[in-house]
N, C-alpha and C. Protein backbone atom coordinates (compact mmCIF):
# COMPACT_ATOMS: atom_id res chain seq x y z
N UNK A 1 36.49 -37.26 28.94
CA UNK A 1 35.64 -38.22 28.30
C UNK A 1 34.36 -37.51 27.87
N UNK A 2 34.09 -38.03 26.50
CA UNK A 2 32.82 -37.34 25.95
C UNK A 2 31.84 -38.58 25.97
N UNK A 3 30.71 -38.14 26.58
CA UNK A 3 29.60 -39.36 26.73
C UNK A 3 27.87 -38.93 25.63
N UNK A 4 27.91 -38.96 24.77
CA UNK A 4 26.63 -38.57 23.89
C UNK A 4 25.52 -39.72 24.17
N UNK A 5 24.18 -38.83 24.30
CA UNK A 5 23.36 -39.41 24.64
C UNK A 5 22.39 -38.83 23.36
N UNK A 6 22.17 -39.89 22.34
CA UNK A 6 21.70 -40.03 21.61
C UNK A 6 20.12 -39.54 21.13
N UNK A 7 19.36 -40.43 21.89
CA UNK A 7 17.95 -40.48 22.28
C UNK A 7 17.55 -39.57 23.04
N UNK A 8 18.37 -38.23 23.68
CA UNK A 8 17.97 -37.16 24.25
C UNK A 8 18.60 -36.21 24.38
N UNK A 9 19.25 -36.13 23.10
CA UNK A 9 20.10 -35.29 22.12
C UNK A 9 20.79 -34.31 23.07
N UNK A 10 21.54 -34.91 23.82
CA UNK A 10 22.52 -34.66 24.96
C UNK A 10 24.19 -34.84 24.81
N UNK A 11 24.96 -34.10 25.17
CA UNK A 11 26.37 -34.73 25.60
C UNK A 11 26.70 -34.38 27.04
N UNK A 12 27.33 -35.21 27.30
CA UNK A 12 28.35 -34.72 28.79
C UNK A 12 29.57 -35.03 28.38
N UNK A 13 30.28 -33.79 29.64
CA UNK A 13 31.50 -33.81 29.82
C UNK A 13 32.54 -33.97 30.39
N UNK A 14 33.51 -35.19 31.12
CA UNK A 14 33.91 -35.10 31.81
C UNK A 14 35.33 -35.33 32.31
N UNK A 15 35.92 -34.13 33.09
CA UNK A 15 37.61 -34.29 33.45
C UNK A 15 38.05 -35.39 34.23
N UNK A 16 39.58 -35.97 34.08
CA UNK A 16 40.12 -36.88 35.22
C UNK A 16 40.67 -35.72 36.25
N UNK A 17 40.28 -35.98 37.27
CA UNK A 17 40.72 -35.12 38.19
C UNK A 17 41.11 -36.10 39.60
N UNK A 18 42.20 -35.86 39.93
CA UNK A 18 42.87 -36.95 41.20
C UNK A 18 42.38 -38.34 40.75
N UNK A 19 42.38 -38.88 39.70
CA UNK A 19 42.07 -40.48 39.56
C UNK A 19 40.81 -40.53 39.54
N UNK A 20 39.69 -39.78 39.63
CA UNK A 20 38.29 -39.61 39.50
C UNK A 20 38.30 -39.14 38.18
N UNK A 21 36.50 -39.46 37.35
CA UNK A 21 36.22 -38.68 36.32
C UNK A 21 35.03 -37.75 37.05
N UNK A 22 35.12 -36.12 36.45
CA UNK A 22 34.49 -35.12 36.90
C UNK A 22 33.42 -34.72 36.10
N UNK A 23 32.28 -34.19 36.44
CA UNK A 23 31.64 -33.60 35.16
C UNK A 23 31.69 -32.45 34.72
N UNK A 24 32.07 -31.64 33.73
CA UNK A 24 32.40 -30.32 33.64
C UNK A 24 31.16 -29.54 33.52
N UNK A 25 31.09 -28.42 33.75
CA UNK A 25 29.86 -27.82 34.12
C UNK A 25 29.75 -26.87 33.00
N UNK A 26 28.57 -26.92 32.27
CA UNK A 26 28.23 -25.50 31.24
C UNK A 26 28.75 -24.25 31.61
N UNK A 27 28.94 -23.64 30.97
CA UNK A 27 29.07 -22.33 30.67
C UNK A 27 27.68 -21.77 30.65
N UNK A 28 27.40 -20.15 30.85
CA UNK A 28 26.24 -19.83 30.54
C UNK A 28 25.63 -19.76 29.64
N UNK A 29 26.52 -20.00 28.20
CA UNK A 29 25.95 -20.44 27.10
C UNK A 29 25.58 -21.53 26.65
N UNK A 30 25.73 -22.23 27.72
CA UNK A 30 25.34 -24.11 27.47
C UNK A 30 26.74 -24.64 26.90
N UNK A 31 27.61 -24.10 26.39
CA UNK A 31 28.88 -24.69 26.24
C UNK A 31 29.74 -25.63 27.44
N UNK A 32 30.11 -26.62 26.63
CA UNK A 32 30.58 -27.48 27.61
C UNK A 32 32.34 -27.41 27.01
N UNK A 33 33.07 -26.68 27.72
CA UNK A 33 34.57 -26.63 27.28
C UNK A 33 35.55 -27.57 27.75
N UNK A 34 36.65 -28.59 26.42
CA UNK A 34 37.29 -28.72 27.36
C UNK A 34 38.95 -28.21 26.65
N UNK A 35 39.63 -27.45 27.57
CA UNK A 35 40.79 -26.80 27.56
C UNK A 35 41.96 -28.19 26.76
N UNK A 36 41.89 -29.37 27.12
CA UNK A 36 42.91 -30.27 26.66
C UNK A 36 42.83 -30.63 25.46
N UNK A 37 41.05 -30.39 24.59
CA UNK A 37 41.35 -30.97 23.05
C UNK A 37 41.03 -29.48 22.22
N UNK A 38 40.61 -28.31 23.12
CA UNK A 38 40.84 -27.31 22.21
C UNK A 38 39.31 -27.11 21.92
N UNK A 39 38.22 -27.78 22.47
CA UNK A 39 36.96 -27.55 21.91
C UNK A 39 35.62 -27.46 22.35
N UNK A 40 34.81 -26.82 22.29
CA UNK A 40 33.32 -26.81 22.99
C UNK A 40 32.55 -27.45 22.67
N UNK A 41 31.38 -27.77 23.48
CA UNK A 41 30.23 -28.60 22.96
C UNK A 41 29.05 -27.71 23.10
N UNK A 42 27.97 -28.29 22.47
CA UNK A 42 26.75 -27.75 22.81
C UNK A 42 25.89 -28.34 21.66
N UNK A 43 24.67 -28.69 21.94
CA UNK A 43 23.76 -28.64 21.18
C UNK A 43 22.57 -28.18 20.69
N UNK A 44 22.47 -28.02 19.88
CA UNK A 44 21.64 -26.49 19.04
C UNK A 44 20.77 -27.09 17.95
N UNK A 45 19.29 -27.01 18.65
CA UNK A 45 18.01 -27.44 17.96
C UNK A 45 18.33 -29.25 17.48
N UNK A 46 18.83 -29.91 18.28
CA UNK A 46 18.93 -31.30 18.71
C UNK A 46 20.07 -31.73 17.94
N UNK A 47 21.06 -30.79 17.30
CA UNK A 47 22.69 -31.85 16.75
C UNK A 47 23.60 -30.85 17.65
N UNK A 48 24.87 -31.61 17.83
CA UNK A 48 26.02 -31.35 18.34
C UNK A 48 26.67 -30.55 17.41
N UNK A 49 26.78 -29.39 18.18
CA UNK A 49 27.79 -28.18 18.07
C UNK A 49 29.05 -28.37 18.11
N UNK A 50 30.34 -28.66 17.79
CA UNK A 50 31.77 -28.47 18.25
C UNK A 50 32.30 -27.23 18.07
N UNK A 51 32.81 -26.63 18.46
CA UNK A 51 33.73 -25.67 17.86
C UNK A 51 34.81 -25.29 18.49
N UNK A 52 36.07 -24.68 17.45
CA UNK A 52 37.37 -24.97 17.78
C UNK A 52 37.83 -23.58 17.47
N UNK A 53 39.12 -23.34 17.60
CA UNK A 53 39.90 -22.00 17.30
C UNK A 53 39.69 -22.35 15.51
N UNK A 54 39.07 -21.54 15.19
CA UNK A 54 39.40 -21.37 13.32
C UNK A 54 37.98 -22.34 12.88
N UNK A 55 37.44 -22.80 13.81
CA UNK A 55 36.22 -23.40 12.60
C UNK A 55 35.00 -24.37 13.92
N UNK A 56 34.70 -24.87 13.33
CA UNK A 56 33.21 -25.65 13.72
C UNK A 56 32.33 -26.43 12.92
N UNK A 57 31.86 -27.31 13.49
CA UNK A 57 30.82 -28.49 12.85
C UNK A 57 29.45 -28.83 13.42
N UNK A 58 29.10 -28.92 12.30
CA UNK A 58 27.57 -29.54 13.15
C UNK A 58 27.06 -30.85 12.91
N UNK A 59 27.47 -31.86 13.64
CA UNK A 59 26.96 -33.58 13.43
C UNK A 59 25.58 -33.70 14.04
């Protein structure tokens, strides 16, 4: 689950793990990965970063 926080130009990230949701933890690059849709997060000078194998966006 991806949770964006708008007003403090934030996302979180988080796995189902045993019937719980988890929060996934940055990377040292502030990347927030998740392995099941193929894509990273991060945000860079207050918009959301995605990026994927072969490309990337900035919303």
């Amino acid at each position: 689950m991806i949770v964006a926080h708008p007003d403090e130009r934030r996302v979180e990230l988080f796995r189902a793990l045993g019937g719980r949701l988890v929060p996934v933890q940055p990377a040292p690059t502030g990347e927030l990965a998740s392995e099941v849709l193929g894509i990273a997060l991060r945000t860079v000078d207050g918009k959301l970063e995605i990026t994927w194998s072969g490309g990337s966006a900035v919303v």
